[in-house]
N, C-alpha and C. Protein backbone atom coordinates (compact mmCIF):
# COMPACT_ATOMS: atom_id res chain seq x y z
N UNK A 1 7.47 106.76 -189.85
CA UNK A 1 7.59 106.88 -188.42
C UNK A 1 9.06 106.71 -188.03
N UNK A 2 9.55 107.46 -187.04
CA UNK A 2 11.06 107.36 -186.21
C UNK A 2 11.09 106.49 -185.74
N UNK A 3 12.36 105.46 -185.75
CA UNK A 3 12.74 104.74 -185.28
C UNK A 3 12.79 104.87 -183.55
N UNK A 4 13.22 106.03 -183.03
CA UNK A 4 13.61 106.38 -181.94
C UNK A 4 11.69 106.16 -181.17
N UNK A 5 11.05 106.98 -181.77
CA UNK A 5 9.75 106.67 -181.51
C UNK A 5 9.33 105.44 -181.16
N UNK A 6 9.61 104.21 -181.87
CA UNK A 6 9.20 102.79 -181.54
C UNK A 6 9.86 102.47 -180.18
N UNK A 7 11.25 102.53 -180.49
CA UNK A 7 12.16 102.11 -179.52
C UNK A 7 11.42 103.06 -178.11
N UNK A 8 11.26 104.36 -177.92
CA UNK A 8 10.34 104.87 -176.78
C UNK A 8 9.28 103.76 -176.39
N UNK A 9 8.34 103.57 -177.22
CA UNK A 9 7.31 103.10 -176.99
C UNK A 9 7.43 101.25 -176.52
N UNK A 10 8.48 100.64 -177.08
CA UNK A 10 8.65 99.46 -176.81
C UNK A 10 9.17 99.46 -175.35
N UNK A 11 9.98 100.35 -174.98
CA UNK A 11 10.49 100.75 -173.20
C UNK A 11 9.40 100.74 -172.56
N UNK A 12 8.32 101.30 -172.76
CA UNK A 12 7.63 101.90 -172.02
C UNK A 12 6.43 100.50 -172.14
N UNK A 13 6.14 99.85 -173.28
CA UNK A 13 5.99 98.51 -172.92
C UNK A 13 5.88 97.72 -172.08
N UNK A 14 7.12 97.39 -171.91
CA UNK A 14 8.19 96.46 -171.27
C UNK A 14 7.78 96.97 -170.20
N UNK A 15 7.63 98.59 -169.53
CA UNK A 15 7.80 98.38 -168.06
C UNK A 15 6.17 98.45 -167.57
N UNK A 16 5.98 98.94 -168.57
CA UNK A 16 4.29 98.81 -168.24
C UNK A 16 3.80 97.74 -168.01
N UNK A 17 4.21 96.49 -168.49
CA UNK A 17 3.97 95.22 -168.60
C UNK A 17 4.30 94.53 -167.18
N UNK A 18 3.44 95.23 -166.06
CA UNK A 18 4.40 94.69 -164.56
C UNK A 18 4.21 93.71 -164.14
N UNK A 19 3.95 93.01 -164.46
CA UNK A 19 3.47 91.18 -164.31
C UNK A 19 4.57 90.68 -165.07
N UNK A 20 5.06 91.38 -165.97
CA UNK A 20 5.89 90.14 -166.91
C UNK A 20 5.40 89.04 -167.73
N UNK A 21 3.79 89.40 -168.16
CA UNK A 21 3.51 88.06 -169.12
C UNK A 21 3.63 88.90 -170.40
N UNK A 22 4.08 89.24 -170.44
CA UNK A 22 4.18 89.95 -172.33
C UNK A 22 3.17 90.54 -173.15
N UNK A 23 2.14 91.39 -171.96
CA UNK A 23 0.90 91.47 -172.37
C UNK A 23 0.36 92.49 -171.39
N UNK A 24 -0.10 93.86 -171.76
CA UNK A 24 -0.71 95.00 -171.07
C UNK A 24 -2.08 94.13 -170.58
N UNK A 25 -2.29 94.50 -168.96
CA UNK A 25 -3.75 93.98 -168.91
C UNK A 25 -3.76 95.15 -167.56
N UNK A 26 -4.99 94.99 -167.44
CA UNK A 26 -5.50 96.14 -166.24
C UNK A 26 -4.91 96.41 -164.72
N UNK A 27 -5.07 94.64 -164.85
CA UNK A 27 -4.16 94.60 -163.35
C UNK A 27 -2.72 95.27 -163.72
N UNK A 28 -1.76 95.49 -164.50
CA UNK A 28 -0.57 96.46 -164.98
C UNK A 28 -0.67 97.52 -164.39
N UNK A 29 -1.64 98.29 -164.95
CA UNK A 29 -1.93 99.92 -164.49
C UNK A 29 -1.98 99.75 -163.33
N UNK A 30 -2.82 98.94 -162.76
CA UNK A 30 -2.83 98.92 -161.07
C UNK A 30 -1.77 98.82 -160.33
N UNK A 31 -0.91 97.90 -160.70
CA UNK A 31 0.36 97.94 -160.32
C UNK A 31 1.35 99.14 -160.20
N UNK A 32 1.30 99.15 -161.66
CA UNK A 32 2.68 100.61 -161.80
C UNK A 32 1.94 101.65 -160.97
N UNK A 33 0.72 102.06 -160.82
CA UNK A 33 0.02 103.45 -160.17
C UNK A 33 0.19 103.06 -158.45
N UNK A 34 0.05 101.81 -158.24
CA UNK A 34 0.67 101.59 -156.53
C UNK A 34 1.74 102.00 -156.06
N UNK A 35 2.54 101.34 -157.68
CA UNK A 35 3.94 101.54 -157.23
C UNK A 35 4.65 102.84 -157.17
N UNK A 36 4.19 103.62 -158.04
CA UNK A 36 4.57 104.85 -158.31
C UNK A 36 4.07 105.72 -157.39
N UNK A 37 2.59 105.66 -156.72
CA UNK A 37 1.94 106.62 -155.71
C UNK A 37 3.20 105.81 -154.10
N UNK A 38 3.84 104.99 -154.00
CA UNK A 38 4.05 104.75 -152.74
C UNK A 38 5.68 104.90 -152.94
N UNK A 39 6.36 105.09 -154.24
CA UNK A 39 7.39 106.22 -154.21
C UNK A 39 7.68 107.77 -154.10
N UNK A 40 6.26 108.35 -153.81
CA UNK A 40 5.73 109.66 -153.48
C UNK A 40 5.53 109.86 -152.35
N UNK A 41 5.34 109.05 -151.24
CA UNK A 41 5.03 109.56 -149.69
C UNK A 41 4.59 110.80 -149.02
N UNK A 42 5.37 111.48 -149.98
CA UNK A 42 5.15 113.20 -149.49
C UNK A 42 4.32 113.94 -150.24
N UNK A 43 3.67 113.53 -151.20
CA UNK A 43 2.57 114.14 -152.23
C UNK A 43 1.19 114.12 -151.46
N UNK A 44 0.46 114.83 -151.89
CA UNK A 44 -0.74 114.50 -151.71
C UNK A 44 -1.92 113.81 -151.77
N UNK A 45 -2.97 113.60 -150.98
CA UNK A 45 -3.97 112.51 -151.59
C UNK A 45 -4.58 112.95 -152.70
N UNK A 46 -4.66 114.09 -152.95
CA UNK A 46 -5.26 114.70 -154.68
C UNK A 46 -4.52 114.10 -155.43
N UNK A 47 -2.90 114.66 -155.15
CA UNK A 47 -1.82 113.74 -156.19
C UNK A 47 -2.24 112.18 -156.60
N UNK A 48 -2.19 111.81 -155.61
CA UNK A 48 -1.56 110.50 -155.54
C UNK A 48 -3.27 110.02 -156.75
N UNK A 49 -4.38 110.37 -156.46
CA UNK A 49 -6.06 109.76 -156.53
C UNK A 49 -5.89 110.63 -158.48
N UNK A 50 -5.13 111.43 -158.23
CA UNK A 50 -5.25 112.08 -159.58
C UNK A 50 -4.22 111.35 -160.84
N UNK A 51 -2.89 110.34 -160.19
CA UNK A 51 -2.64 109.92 -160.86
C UNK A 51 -2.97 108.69 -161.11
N UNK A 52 -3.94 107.94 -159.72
CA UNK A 52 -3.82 106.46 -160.03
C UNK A 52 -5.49 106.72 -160.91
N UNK A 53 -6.26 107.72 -160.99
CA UNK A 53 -7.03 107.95 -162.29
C UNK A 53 -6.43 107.77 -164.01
N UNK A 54 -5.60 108.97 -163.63
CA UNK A 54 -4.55 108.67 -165.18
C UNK A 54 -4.04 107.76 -165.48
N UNK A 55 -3.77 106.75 -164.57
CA UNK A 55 -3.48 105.01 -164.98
C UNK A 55 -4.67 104.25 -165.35
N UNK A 56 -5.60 104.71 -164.61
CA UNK A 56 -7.03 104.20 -165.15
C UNK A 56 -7.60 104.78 -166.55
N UNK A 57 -7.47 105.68 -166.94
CA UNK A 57 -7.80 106.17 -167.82
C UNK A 57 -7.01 105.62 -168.85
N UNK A 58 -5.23 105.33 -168.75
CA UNK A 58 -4.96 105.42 -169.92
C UNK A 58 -4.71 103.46 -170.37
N UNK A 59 -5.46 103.09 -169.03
CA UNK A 59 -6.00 101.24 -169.38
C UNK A 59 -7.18 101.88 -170.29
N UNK A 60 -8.30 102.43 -170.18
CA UNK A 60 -8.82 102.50 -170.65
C UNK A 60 -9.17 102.52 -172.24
N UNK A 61 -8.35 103.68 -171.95
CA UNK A 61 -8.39 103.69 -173.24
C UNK A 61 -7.41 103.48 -174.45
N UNK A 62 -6.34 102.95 -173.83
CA UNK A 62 -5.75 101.66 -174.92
C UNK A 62 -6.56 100.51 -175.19
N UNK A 63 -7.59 99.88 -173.98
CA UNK A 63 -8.03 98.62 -174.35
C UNK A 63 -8.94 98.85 -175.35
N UNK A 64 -10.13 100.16 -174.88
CA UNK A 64 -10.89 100.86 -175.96
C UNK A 64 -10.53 100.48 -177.46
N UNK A 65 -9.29 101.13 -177.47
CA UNK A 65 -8.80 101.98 -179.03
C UNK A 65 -7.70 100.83 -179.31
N UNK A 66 -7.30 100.08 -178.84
CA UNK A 66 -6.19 98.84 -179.25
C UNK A 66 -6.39 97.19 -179.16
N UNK A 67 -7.30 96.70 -178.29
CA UNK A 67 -7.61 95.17 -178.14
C UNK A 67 -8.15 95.00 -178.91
N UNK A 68 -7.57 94.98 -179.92
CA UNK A 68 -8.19 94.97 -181.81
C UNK A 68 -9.17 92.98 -181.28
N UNK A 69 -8.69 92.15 -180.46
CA UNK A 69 -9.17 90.94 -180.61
C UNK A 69 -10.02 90.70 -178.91
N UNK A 70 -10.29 91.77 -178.29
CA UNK A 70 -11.30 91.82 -177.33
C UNK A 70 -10.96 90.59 -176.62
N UNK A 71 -9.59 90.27 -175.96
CA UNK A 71 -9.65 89.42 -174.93
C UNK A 71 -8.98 90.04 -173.91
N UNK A 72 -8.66 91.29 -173.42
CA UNK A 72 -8.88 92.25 -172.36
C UNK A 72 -7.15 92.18 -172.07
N UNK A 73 -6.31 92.36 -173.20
CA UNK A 73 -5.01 92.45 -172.78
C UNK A 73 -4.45 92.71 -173.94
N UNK A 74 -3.47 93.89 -174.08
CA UNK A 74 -2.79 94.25 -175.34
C UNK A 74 -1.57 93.60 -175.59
N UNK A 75 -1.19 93.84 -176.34
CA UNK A 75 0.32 92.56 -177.30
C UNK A 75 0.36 93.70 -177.70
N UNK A 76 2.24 93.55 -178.16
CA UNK A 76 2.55 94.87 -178.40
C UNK A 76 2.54 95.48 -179.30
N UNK A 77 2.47 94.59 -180.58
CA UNK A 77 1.68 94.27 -181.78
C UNK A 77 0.49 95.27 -181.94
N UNK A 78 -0.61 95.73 -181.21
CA UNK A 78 -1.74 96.03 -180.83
C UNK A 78 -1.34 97.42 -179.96
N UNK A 79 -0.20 97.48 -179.07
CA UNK A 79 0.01 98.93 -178.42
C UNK A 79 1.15 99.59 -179.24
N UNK A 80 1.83 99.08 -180.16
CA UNK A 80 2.59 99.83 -181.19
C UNK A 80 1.75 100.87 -181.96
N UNK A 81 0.14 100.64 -182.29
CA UNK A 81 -0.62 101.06 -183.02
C UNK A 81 -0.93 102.70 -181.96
N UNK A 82 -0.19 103.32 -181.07
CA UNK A 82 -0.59 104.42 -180.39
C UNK A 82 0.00 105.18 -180.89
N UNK A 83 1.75 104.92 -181.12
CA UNK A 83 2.39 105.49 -181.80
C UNK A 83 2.26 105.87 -183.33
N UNK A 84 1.04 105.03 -184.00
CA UNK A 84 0.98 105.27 -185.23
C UNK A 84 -0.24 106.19 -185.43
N UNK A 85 -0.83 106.16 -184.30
CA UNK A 85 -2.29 106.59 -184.24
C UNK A 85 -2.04 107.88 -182.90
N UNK A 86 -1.56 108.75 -182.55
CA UNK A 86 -1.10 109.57 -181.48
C UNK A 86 -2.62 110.24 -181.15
N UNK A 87 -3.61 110.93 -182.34
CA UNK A 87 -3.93 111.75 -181.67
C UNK A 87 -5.62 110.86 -181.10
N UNK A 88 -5.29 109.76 -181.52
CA UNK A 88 -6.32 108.84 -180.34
C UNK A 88 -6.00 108.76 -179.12
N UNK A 89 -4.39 109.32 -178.43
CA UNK A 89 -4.10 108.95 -177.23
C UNK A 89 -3.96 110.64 -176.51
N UNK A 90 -4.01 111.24 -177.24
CA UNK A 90 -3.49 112.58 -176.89
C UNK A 90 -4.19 112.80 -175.23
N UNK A 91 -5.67 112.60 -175.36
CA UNK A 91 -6.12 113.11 -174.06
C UNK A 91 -5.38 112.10 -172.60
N UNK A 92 -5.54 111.51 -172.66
CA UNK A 92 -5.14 109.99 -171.77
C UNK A 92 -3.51 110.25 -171.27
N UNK A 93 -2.67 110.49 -172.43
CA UNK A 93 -1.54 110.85 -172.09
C UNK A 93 -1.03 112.10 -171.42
N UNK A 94 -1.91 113.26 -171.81
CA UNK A 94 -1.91 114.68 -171.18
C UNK A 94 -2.05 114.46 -170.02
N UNK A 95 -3.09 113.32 -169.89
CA UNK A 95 -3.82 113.31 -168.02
C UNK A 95 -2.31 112.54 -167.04
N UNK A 96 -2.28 111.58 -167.76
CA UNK A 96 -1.05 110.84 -167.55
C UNK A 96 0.38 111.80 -166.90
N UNK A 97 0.91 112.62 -168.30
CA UNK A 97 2.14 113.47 -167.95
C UNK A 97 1.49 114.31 -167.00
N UNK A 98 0.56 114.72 -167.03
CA UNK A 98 0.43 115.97 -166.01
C UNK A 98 0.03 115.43 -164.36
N UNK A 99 -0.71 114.09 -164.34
CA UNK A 99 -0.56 113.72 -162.72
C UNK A 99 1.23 113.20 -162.64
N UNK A 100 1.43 113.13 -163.16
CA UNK A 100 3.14 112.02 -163.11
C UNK A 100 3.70 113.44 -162.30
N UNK A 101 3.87 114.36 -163.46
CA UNK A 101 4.74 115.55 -163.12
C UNK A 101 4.16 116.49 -161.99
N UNK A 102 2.53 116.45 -161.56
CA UNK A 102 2.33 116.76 -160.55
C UNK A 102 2.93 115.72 -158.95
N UNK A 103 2.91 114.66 -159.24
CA UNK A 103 3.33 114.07 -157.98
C UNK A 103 4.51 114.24 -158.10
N UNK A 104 5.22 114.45 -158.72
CA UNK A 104 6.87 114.89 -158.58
C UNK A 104 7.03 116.08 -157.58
N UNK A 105 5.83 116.89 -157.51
CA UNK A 105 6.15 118.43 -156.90
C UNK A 105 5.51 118.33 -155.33
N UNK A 106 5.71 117.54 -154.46
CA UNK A 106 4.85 117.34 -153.60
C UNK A 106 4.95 118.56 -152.49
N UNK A 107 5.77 119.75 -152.52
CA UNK A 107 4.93 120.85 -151.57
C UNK A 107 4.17 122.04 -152.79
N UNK A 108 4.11 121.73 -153.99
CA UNK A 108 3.39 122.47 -154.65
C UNK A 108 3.63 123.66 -155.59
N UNK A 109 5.02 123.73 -155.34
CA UNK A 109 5.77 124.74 -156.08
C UNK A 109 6.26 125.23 -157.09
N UNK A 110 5.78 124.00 -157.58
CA UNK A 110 5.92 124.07 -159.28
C UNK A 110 7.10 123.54 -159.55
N UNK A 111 7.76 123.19 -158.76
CA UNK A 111 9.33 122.74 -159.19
C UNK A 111 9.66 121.17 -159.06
N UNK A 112 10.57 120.05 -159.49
CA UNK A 112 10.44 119.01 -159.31
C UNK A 112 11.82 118.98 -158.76
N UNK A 113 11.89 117.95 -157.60
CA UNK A 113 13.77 117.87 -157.18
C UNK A 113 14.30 116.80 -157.76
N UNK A 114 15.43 116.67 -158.19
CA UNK A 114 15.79 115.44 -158.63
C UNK A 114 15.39 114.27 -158.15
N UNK A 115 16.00 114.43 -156.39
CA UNK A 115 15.17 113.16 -155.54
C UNK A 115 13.80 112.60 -155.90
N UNK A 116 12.87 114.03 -155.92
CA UNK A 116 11.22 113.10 -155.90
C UNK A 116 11.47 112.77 -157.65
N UNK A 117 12.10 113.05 -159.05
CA UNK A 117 11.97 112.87 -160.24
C UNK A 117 12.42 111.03 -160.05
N UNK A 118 13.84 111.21 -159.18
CA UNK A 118 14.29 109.57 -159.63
C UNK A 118 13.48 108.48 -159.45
N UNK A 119 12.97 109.11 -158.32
CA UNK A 119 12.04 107.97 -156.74
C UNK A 119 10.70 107.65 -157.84
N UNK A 120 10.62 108.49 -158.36
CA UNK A 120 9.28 108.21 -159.24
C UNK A 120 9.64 107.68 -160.91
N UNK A 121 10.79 107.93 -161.35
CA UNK A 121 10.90 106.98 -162.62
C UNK A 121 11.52 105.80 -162.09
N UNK A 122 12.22 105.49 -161.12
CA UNK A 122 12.71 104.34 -160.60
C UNK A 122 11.53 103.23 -159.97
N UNK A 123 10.58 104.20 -160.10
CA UNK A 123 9.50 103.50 -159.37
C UNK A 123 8.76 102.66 -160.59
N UNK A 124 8.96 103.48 -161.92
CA UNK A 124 8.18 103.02 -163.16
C UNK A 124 9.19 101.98 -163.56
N UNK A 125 10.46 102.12 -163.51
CA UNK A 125 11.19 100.91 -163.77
C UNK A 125 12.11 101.24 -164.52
N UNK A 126 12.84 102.45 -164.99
CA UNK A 126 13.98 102.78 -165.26
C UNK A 126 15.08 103.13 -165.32
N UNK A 127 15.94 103.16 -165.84
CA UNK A 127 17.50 102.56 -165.15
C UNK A 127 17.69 103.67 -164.74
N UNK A 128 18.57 103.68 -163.63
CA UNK A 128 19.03 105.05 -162.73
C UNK A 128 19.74 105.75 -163.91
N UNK A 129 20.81 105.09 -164.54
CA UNK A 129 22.16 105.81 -165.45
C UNK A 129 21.11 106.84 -166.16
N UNK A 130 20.20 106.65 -167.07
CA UNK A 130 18.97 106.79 -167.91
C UNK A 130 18.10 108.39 -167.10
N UNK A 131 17.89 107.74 -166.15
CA UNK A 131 17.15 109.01 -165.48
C UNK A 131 17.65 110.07 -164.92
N UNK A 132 18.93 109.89 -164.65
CA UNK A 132 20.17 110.83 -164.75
C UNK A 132 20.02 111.81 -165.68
N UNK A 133 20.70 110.93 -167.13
CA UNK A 133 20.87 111.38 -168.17
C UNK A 133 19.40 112.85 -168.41
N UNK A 134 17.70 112.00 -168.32
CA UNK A 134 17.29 112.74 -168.95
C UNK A 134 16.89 114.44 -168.01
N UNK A 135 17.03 113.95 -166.42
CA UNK A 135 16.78 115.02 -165.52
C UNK A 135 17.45 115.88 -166.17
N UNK A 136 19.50 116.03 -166.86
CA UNK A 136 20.21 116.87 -166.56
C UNK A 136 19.53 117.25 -168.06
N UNK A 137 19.37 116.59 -169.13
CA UNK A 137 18.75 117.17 -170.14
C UNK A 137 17.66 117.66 -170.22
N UNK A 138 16.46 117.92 -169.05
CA UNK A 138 15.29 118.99 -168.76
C UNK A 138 16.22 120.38 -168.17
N UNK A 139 17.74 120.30 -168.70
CA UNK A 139 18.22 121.55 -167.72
C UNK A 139 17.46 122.34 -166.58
N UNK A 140 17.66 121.46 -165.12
CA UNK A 140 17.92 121.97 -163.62
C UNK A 140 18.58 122.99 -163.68
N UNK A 141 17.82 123.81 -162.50
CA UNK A 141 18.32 124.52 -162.34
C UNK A 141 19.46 124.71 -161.32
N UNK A 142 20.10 125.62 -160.93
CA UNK A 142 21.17 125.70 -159.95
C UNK A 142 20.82 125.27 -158.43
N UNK A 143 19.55 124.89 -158.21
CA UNK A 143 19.12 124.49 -156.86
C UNK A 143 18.36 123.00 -157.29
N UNK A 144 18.86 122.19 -158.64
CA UNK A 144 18.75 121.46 -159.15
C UNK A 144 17.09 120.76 -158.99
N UNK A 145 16.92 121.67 -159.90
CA UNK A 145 15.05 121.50 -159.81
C UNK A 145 14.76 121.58 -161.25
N UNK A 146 13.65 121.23 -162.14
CA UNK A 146 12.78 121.35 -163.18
C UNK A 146 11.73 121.75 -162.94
N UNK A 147 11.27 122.40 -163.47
CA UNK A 147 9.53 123.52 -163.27
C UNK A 147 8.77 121.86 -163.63
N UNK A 148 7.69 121.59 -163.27
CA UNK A 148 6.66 120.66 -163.20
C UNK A 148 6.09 120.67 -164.90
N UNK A 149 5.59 121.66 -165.53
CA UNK A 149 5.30 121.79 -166.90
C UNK A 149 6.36 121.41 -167.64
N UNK A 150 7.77 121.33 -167.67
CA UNK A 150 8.84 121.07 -168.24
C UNK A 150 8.76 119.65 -168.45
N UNK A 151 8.62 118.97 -167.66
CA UNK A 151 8.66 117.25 -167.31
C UNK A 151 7.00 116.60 -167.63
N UNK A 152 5.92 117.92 -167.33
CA UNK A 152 4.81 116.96 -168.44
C UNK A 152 4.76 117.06 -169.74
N UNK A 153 5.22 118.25 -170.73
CA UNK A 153 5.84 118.15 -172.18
C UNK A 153 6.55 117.26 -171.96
N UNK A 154 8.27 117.11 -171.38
CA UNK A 154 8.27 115.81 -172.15
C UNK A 154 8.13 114.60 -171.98
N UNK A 155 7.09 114.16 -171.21
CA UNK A 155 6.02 112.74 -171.17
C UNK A 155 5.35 113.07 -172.55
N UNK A 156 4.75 114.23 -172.81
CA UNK A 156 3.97 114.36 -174.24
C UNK A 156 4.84 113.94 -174.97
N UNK A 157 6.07 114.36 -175.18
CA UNK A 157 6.70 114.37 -176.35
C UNK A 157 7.42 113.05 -176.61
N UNK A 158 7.46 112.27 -175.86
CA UNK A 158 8.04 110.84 -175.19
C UNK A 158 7.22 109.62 -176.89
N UNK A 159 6.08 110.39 -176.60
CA UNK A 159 4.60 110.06 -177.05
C UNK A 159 4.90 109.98 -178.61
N UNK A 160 5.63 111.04 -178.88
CA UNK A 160 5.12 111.97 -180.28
C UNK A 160 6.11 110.68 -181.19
N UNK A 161 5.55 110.55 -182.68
CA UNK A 161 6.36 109.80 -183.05
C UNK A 161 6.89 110.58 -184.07
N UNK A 162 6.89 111.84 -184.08
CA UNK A 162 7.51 113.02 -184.94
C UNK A 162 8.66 113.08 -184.06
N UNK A 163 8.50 113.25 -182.78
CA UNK A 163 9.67 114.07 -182.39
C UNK A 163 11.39 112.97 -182.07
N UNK A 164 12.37 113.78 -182.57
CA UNK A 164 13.70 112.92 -182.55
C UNK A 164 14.33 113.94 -181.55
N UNK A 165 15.54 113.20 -180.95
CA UNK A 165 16.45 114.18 -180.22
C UNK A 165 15.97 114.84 -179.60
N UNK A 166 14.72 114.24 -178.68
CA UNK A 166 14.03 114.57 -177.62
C UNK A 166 14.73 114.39 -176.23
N UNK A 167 14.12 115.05 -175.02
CA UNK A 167 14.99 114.48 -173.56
C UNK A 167 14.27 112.79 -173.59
N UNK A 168 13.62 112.79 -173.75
CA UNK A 168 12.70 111.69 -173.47
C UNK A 168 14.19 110.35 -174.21
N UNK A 169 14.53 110.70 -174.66
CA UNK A 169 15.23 109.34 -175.63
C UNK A 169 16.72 108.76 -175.26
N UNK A 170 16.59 109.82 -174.06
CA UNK A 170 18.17 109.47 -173.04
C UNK A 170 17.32 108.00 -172.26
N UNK A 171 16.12 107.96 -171.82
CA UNK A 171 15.41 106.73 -170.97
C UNK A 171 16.02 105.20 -172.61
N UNK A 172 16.05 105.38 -173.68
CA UNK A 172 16.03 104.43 -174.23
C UNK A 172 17.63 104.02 -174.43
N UNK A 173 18.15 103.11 -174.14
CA UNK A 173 19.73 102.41 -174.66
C UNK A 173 20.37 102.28 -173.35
């Protein structure tokens, strides 16, 4: 497994972990999906109900497929095992990148603006310098936009513990 892969997945940890006890638990998802649907304002209620599902879903089914000791909260110890195990998460994460990158597009156009991209990774908890970095590496276009499918690949690929020298790996350092 890639190093770069862990290091993804330990970020994404950390911010998932929105309580701060060192430990994925349900109330988490609830959190980050508040937080993230009320950095969207301008999306829709489909958006918004479609992603705070994909936060539900993907509690789900980490606790499912990872609370190897059934006391209703993952250690990271226990969510490292997604990255080793990908295509147990594949569905959960698809649902995931694809409401994320849909609430990015909130009149529908398929395009994401930088504004609604930051407002919504800043909302998940990552460093502005970082989200910079990976917007300009989804190469925007000249009216500085990303097509919506562009930005849910790479949430997939964020995922993958094959893939190196991904956009996804500007969010890590």
């Amino acid at each position: 497994m890639q190093q770069a892969a862990i290091d993804r997945v330990r970020l994404v940890f950390t911010l998932l972990d929105a309580n701060g006890t060192g430990y994925l638990e349900a109330g988490d998802f609830e959190l980050m999906a508040k937080r993230v649907i009320t950095a969207s304002p301008d999306s829709g209620d489909d958006a918004k109900a479609a992603l705070l599902a994909a936060f539900g879903r993907y509690w789900t089914t980490l606790s499912a497929e990872l609370d190897a000791n059934r006391d209703g909260r993952i250690s990271f110890d226990e969510y490292v095992a997604c990255v080793l195990s990908p295509e147990r998460f594949d569905e959960a994460i698809g649902e995931f990148a694809e409401a994320l990158a849909a609430l990015g597009d909130p009149d529908g156009d398929g395009l994401i603006g930088r504004r609604d991209f930051a407002a919504l990774m800043t909302a998940i908890g990552f460093a502005p310098g970082n989200i910079e970095a990976l917007f300009d590496a989804f190469g925007p276009s000249a009216a500085d936009q990303i097509p919506v499918p562009v930005w849910a690949t790479g949430i997939k690929d964020y995922y993958s513990p094959e893939k190196t020298g991904i956009p996804g790996d500007h969010l890590v350092g």
